[in-house]
C-alpha atoms as a PDB file:
ATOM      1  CA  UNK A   1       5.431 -46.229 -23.929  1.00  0.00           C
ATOM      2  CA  UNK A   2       8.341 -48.721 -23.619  1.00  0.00           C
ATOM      3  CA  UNK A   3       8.841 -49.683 -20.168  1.00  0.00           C
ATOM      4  CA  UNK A   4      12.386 -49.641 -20.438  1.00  0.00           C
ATOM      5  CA  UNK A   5      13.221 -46.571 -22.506  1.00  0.00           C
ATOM      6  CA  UNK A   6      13.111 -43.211 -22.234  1.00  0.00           C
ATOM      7  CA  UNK A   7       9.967 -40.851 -22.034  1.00  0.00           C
ATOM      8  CA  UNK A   8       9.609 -37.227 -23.265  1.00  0.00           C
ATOM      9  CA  UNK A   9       6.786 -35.488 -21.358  1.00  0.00           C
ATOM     10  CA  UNK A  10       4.313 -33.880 -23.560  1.00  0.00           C
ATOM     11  CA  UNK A  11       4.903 -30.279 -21.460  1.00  0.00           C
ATOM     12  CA  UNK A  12       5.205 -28.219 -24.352  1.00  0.00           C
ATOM     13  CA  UNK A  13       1.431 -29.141 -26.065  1.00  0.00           C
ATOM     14  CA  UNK A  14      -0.586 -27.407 -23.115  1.00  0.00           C
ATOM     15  CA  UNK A  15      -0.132 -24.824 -20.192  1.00  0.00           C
ATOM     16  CA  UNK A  16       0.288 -26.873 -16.362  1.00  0.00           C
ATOM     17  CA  UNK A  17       1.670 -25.111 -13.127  1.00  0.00           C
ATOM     18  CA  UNK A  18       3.384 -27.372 -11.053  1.00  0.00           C
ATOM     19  CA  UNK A  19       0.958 -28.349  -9.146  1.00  0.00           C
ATOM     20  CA  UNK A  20      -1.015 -30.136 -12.316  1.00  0.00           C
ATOM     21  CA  UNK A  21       2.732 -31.639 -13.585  1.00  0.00           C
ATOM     22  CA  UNK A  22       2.968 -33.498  -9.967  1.00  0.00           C
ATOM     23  CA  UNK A  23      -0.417 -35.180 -10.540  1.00  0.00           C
ATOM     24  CA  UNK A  24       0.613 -36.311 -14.038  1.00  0.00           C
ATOM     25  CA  UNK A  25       3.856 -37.351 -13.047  1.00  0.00           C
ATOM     26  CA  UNK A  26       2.196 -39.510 -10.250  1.00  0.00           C
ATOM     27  CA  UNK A  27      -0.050 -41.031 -12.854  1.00  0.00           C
ATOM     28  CA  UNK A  28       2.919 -41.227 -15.030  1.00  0.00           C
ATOM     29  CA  UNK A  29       4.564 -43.415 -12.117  1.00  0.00           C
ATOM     30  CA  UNK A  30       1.993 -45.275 -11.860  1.00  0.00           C
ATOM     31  CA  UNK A  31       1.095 -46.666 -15.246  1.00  0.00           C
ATOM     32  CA  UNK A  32       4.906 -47.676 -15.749  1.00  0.00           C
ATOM     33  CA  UNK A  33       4.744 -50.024 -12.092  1.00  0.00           C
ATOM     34  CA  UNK A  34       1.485 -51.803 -14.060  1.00  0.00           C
ATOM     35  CA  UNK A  35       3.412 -52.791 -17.210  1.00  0.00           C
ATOM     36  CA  UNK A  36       6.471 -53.308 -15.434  1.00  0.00           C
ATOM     37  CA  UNK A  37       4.306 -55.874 -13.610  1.00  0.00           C
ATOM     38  CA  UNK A  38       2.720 -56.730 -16.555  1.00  0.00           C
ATOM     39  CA  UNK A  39      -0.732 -56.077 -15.260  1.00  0.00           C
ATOM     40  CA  UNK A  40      -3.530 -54.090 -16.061  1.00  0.00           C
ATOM     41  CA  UNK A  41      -3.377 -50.614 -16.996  1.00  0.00           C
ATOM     42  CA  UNK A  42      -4.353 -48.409 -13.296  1.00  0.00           C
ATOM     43  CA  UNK A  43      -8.401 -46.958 -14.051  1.00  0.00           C
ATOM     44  CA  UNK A  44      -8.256 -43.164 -14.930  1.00  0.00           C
ATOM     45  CA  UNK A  45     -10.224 -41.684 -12.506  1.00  0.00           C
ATOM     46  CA  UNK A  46     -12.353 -38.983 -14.057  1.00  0.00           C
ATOM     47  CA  UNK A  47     -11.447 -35.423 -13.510  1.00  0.00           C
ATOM     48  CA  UNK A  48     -13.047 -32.033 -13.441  1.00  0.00           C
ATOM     49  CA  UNK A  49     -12.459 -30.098 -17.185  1.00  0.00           C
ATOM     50  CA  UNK A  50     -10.135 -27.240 -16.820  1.00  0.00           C
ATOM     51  CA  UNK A  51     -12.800 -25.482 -19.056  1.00  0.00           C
ATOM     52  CA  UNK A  52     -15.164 -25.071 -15.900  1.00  0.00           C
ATOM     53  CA  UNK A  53     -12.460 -23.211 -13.995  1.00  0.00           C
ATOM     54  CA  UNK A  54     -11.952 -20.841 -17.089  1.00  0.00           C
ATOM     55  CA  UNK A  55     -16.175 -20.354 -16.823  1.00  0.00           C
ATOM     56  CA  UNK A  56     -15.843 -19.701 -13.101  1.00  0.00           C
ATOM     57  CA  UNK A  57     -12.806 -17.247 -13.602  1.00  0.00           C
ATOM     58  CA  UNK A  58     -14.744 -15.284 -15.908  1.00  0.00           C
ATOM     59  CA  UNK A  59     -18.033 -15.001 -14.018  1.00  0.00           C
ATOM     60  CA  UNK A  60     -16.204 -13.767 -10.891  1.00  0.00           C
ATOM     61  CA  UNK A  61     -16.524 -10.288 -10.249  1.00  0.00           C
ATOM     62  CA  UNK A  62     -12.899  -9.540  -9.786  1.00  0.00           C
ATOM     63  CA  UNK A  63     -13.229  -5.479  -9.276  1.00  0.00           C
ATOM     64  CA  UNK A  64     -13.565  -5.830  -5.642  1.00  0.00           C
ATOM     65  CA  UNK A  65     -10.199  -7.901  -5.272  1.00  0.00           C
ATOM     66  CA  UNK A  66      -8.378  -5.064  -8.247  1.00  0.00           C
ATOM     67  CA  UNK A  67      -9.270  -2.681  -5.353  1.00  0.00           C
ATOM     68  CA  UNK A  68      -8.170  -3.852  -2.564  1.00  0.00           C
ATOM     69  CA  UNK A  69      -4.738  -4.775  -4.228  1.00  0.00           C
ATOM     70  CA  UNK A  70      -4.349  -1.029  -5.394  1.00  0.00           C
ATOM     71  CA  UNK A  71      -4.970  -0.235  -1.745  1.00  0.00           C
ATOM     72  CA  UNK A  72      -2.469  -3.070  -0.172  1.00  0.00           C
ATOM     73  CA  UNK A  73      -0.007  -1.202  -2.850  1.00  0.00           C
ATOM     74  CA  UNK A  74      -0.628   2.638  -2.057  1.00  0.00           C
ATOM     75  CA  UNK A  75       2.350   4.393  -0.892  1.00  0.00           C
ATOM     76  CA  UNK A  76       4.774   1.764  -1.751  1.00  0.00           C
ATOM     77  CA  UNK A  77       6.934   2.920  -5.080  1.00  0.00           C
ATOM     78  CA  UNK A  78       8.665   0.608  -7.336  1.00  0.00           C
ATOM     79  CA  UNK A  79      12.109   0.701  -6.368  1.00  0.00           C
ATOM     80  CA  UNK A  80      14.547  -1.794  -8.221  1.00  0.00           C
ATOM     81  CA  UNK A  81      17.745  -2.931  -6.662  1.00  0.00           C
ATOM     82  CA  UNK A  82      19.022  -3.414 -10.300  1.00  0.00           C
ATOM     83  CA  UNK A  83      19.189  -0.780 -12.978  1.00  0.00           C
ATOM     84  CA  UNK A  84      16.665  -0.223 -14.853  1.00  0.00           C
ATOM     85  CA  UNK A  85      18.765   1.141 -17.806  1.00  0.00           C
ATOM     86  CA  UNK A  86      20.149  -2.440 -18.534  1.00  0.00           C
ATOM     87  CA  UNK A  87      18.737  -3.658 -21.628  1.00  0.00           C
ATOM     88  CA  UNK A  88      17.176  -7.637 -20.823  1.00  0.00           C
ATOM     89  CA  UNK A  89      19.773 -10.245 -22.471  1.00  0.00           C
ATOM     90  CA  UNK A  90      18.084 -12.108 -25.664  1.00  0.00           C
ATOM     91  CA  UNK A  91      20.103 -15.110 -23.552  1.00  0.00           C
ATOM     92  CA  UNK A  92      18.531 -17.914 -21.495  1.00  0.00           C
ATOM     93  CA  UNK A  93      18.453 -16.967 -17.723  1.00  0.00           C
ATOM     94  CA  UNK A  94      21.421 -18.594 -15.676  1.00  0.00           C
ATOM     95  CA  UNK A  95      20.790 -20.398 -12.877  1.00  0.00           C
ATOM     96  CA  UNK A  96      21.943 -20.797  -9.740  1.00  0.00           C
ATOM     97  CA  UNK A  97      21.291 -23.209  -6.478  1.00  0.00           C
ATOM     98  CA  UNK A  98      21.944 -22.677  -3.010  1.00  0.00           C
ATOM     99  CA  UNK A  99      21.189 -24.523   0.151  1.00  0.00           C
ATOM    100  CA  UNK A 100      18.965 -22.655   2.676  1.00  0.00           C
ATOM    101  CA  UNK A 101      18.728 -23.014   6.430  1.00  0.00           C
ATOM    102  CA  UNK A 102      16.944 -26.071   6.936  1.00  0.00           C
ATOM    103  CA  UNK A 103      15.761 -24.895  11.057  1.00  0.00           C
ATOM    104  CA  UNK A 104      13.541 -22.701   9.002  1.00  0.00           C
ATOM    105  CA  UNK A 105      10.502 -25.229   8.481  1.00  0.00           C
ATOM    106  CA  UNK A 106      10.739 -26.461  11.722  1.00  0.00           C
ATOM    107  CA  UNK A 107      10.791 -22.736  13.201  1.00  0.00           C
ATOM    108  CA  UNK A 108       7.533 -21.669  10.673  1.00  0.00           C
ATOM    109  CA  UNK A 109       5.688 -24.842  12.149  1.00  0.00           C
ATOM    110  CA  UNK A 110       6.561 -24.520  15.812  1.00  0.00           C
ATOM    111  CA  UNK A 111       5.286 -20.357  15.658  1.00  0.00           C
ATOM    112  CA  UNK A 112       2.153 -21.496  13.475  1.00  0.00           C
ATOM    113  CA  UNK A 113       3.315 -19.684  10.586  1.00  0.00           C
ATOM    114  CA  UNK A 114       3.504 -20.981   6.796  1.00  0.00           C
ATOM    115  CA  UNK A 115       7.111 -22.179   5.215  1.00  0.00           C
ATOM    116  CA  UNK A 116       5.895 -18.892   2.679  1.00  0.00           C
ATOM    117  CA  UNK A 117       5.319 -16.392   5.100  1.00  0.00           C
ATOM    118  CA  UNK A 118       9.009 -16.677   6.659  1.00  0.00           C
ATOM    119  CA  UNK A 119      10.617 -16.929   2.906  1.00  0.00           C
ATOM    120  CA  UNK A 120       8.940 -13.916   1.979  1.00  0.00           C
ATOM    121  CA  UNK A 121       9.713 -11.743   5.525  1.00  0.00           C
ATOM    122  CA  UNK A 122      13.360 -12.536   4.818  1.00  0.00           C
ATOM    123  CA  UNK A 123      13.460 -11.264   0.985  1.00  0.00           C
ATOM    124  CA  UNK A 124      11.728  -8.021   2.171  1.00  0.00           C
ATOM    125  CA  UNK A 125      14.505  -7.555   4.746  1.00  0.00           C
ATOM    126  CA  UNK A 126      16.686  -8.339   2.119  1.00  0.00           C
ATOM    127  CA  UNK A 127      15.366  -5.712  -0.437  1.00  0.00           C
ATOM    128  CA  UNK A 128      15.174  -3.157   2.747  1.00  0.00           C
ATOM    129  CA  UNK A 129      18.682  -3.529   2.808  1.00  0.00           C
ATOM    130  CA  UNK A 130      19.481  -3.156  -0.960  1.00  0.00           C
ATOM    131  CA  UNK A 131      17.429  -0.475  -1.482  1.00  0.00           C
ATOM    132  CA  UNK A 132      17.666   1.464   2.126  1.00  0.00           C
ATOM    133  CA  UNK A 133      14.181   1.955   2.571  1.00  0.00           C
ATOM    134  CA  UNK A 134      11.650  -0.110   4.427  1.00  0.00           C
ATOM    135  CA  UNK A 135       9.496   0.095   1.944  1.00  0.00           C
ATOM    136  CA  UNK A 136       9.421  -2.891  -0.531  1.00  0.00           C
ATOM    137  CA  UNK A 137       7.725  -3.850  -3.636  1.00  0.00           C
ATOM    138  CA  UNK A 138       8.567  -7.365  -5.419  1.00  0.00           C
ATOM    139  CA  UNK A 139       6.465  -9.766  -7.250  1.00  0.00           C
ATOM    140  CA  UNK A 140       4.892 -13.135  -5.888  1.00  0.00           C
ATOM    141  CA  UNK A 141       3.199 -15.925  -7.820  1.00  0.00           C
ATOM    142  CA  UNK A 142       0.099 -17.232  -5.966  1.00  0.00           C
ATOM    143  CA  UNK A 143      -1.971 -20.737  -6.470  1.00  0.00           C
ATOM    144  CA  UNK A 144      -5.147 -19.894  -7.603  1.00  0.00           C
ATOM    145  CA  UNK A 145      -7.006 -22.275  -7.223  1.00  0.00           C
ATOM    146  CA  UNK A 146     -10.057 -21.618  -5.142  1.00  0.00           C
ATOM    147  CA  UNK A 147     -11.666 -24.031  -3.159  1.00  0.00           C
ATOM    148  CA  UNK A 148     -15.079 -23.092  -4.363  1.00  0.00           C
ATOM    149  CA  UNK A 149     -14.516 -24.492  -7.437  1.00  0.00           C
ATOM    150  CA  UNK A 150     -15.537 -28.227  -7.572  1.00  0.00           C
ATOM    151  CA  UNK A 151     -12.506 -30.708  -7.338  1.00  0.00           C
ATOM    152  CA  UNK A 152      -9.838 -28.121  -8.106  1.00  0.00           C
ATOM    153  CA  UNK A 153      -7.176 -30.075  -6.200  1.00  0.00           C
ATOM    154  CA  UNK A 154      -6.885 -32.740  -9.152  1.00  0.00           C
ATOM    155  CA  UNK A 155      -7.566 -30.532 -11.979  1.00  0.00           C
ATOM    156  CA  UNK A 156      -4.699 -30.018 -14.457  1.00  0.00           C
ATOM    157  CA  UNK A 157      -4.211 -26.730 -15.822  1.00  0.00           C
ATOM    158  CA  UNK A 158      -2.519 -23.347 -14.961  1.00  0.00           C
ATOM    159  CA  UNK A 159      -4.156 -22.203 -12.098  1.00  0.00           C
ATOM    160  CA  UNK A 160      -1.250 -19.717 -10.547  1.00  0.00           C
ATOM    161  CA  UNK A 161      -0.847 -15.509 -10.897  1.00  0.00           C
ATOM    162  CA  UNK A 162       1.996 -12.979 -10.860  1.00  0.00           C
ATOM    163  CA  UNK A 163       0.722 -10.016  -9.008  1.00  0.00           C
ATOM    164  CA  UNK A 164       2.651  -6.953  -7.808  1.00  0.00           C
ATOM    165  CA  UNK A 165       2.989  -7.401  -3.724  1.00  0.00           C
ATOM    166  CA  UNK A 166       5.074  -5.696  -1.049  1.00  0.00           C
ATOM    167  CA  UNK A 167       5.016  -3.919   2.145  1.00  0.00           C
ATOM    168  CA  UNK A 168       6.318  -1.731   4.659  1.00  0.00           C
ATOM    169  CA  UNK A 169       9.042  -2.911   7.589  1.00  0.00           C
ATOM    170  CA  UNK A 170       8.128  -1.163  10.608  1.00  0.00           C
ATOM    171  CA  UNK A 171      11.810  -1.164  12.395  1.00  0.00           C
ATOM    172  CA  UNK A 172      10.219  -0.624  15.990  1.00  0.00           C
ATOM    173  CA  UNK A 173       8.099  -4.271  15.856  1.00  0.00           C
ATOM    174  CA  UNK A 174       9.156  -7.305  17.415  1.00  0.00           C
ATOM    175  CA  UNK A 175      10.390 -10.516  14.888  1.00  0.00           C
ATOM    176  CA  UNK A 176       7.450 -12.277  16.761  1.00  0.00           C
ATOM    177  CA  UNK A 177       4.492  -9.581  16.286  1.00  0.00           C
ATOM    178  CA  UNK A 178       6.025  -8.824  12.588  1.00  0.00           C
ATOM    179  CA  UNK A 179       5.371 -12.205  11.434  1.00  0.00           C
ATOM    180  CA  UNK A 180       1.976 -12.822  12.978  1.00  0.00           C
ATOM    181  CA  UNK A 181       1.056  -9.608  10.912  1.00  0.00           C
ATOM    182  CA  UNK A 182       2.759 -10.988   7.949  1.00  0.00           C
ATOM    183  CA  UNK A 183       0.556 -14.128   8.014  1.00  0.00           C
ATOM    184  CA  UNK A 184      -2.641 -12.465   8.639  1.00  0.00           C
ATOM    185  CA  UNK A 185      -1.745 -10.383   6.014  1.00  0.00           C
ATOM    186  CA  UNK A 186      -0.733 -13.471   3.215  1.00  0.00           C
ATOM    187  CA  UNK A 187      -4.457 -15.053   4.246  1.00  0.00           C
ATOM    188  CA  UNK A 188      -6.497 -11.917   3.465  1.00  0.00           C
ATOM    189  CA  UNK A 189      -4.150 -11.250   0.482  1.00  0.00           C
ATOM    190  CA  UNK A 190      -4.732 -15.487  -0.798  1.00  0.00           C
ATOM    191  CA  UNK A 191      -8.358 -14.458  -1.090  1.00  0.00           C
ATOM    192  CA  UNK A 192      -7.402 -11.955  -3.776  1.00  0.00           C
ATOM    193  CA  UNK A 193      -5.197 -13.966  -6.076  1.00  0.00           C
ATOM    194  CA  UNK A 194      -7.555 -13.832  -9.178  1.00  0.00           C
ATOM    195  CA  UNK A 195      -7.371  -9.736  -9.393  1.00  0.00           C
ATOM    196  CA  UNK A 196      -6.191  -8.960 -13.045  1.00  0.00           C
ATOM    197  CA  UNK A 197      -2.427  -8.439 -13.239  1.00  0.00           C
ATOM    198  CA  UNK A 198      -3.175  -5.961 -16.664  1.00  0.00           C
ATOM    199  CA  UNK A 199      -5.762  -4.023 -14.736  1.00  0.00           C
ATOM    200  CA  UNK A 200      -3.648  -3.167 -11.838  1.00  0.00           C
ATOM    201  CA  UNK A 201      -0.980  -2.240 -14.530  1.00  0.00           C
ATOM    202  CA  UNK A 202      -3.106   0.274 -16.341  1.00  0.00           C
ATOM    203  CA  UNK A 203      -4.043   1.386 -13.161  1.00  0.00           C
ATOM    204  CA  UNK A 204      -0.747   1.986 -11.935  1.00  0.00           C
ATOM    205  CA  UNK A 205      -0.165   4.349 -14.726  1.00  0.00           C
ATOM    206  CA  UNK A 206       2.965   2.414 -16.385  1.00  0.00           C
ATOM    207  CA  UNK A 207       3.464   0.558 -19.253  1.00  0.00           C
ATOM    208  CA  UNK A 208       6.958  -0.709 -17.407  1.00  0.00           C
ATOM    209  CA  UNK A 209       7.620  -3.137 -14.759  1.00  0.00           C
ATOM    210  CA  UNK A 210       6.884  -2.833 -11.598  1.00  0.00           C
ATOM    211  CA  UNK A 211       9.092  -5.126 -10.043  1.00  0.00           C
ATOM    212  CA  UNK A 212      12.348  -6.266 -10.529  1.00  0.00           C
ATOM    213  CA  UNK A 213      12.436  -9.556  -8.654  1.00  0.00           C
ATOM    214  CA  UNK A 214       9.999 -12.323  -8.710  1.00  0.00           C
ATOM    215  CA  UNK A 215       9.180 -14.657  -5.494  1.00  0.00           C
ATOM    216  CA  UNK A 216       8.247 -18.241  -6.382  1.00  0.00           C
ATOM    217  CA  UNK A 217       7.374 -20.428  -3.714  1.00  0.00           C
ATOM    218  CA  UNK A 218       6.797 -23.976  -4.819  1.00  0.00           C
ATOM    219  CA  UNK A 219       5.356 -26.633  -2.265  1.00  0.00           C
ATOM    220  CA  UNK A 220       4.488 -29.358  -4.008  1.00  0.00           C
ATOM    221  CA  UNK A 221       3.260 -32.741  -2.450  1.00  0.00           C
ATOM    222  CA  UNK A 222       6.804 -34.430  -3.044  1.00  0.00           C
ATOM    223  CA  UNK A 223       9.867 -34.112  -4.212  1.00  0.00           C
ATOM    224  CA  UNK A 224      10.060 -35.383  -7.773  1.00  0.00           C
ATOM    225  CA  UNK A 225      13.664 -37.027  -7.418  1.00  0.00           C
ATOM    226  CA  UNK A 226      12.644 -38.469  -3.939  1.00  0.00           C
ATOM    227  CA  UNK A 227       9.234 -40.358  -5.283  1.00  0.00           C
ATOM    228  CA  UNK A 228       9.807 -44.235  -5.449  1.00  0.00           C
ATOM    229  CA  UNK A 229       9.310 -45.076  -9.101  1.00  0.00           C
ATOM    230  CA  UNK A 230       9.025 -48.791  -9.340  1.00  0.00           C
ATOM    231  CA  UNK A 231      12.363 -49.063 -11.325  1.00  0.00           C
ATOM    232  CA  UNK A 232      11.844 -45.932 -13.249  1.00  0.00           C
ATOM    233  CA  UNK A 233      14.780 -43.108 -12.574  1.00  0.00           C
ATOM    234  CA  UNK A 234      14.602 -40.172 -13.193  1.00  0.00           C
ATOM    235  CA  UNK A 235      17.431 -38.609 -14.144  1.00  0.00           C
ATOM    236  CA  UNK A 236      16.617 -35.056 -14.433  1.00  0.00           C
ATOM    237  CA  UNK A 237      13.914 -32.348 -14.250  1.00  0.00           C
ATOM    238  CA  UNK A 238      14.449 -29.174 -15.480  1.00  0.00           C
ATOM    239  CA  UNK A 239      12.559 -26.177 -17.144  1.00  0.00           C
ATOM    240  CA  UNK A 240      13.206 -22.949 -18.708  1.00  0.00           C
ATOM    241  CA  UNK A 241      12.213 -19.084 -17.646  1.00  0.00           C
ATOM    242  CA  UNK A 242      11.880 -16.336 -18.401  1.00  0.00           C
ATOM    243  CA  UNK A 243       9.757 -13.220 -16.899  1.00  0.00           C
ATOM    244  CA  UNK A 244      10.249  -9.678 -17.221  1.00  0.00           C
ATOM    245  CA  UNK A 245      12.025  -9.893 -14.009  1.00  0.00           C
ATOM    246  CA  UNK A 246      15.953  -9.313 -13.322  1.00  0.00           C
ATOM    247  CA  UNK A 247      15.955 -11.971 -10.753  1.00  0.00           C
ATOM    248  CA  UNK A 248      13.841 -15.182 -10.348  1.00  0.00           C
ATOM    249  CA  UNK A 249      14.072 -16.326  -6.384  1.00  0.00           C
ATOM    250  CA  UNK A 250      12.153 -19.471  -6.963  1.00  0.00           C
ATOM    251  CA  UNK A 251      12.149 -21.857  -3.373  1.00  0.00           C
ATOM    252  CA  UNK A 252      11.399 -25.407  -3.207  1.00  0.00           C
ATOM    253  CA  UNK A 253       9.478 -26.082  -0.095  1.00  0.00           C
ATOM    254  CA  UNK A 254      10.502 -30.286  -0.044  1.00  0.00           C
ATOM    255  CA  UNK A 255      13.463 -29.507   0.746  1.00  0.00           C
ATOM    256  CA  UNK A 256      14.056 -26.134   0.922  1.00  0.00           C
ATOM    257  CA  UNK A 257      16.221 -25.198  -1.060  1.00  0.00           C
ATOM    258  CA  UNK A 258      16.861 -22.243  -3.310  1.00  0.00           C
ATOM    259  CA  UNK A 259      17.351 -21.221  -6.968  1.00  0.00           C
ATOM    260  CA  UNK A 260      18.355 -17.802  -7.974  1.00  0.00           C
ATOM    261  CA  UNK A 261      17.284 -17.599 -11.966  1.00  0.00           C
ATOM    262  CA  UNK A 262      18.815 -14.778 -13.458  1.00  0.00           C
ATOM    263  CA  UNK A 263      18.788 -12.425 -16.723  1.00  0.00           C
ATOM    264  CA  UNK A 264      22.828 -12.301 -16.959  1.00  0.00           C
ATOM    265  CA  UNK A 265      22.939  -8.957 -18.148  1.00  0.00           C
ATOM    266  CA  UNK A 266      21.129  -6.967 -15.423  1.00  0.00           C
ATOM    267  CA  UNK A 267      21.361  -9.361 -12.727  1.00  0.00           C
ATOM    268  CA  UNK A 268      25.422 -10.497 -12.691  1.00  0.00           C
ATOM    269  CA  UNK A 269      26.410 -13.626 -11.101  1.00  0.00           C
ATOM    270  CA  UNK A 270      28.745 -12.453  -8.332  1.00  0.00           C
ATOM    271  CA  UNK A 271      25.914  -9.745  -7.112  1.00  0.00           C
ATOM    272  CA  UNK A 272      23.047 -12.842  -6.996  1.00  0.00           C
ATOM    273  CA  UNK A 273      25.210 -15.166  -5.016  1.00  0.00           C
ATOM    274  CA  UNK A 274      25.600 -11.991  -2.791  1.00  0.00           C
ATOM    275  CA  UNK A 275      21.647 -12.092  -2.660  1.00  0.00           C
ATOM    276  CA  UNK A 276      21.862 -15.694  -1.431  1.00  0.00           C
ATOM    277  CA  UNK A 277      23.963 -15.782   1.103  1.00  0.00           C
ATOM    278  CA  UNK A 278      22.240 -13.081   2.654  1.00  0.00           C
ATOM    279  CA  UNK A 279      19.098 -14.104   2.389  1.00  0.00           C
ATOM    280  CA  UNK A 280      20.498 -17.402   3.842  1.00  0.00           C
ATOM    281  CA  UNK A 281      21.514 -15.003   6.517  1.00  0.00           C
ATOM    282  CA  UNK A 282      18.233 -13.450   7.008  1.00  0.00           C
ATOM    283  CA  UNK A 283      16.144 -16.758   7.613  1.00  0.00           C
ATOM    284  CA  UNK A 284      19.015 -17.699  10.141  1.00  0.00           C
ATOM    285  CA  UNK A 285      18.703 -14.756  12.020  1.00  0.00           C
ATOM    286  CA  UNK A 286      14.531 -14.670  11.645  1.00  0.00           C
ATOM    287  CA  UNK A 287      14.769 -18.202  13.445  1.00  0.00           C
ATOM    288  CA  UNK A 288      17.540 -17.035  16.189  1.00  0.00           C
ATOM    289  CA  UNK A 289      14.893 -15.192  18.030  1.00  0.00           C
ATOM    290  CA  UNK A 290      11.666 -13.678  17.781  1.00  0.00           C
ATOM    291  CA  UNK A 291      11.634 -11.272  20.753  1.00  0.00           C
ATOM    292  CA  UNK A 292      14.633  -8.651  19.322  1.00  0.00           C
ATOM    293  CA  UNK A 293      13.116  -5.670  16.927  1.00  0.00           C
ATOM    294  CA  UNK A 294      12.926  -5.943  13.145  1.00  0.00           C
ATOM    295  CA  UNK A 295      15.087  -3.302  12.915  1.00  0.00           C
ATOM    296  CA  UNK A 296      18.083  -5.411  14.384  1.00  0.00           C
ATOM    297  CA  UNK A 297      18.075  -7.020  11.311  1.00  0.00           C
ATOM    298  CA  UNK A 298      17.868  -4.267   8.704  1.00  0.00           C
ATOM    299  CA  UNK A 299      21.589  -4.174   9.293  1.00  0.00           C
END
């Protein structure tokens, strides 16, 4: 690697979740400081194989956790918010970025909550609304990486999952008691995040999707623009999706800020940035006050 020029990440030759690319890219940092000081290369510290996380996957019985997500989904229909007769465009999603109330990290740590928990409240409220029922079903992409397996922090690999999630608004609870509930509920559900998206699938009866939007919630452990790089800039990051989903409402955690990723012919521009702005809405009025009903703010 030339410590002046440009370097190409090797992201296409194996399968990371963000997590694993912040690890390299800190190594990455790194190794350029030593031979811009001309010193010796930084020791690689040894790592667990991603190969004992696969064994550990597959000697977990995962029927218990298929069960339990079939019951946390019983009752609650897919319902889209775009049509479902659209045919998916064979065209790269757009994208789309949007600032996002800032008060709502503070507000999540001050009530004991998680940044996630309040992100995903507001984009139920917000499908409530689109779909006039307070019953909501979306997708959510958890880490899965299990602290019972040895030194899974540092291990590089994909350790994430898309499962089915969503729940049921009751109108008549306070912001305060909602959210408690909500967090009690994202715990239990953590503990599940290895069930088997295809068995729940084939469960479910349908070959189709059964969501229409995706929730991404990424909290890395920095920003990768913001990281001092010893005289290395980085110009850019960027990446490319695309998911069986409509609408990709992907969060960065530090800062918050969002991205609305988009398959341009089911999911049209002017209708997402409608979706932003009130979900933008949503965490502003979630952090206004936690003593007035959740139905205030089904609108």
């Amino acid at each position: 690697m030339s410590a002046a020029g440009p370097w190409c990440g090797p992201g296409t030759t194996r399968c990371l979740d963000g997590w694993s690319f912040a690890q390299l890219y800190d190594e990455l940092l790194e190794l350029h400081a030593a031979v811009r000081a001309d010193g010796p290369e930084p020791p690689a510290e040894p790592r667990e194989c991603f190969s004992s996380y696969v064994e550990w996957l597959g000697a977990r019985q995962r029927e218990s956790a298929e069960r339990l997500w079939e019951e946390h989904l019983r009752g609650l229909a897919p319902r889209t918010v775009f049509s479902p007769e659209v045919r998916p465009s064979p065209l790269p999603y757009g994208e789309l970025r949007f600032p996002l109330p800032q008060r709502a990290e503070t507000f999540a740590r001050e009530h004991g909550l998680t940044i996630s928990t309040l992100l995903e409240a507001a984009w139920a409220i917000v499908l409530a609304r689109r779909t006039g029922t307070p019953d909501v079903r979306y997708g959510l992409v958890f880490s899965a990486r299990e602290a019972e397996v040895h030194d899974v922090e540092r291990m590089l690999g994909l350790m994430i999952n898309t499962l089915p999630s969503g729940l049921r608004i009751d109108a008549g609870e306070t912001v305060a008691g909602w959210l408690e509930g909500l967090h009690r509920r994202g715990a239990r559900l953590k503990e599940l995040s290895t069930a088997d998206f295809g068995v729940l699938q084939e469960r479910a009866g349908t070959s189709g999707a059964l969501w229409d939007t995706l929730l991404i919630i990424h909290n890395y452990p920095h920003n990768f623009q913001d990281v001092p790089a010893g005289g290395l800039r980085v110009v850019e990051t960027a990446g490319f999706s695309r998911v069986g989903a409509a609408l990709i409402v992907s969060v960065d955690v530090k800062p918050l800020r969002l991205a609305m990723i988009h398959d341009e012919a089911r999911a049209e521009e002017p209708v997402v940035r409608e979706l932003a702005a009130e979900l933008s809405e949503v965490l502003e009025q979630l952090t206004a006050g936690v003593d007035r009903k959740v139905g205030d703010l089904l609108g």
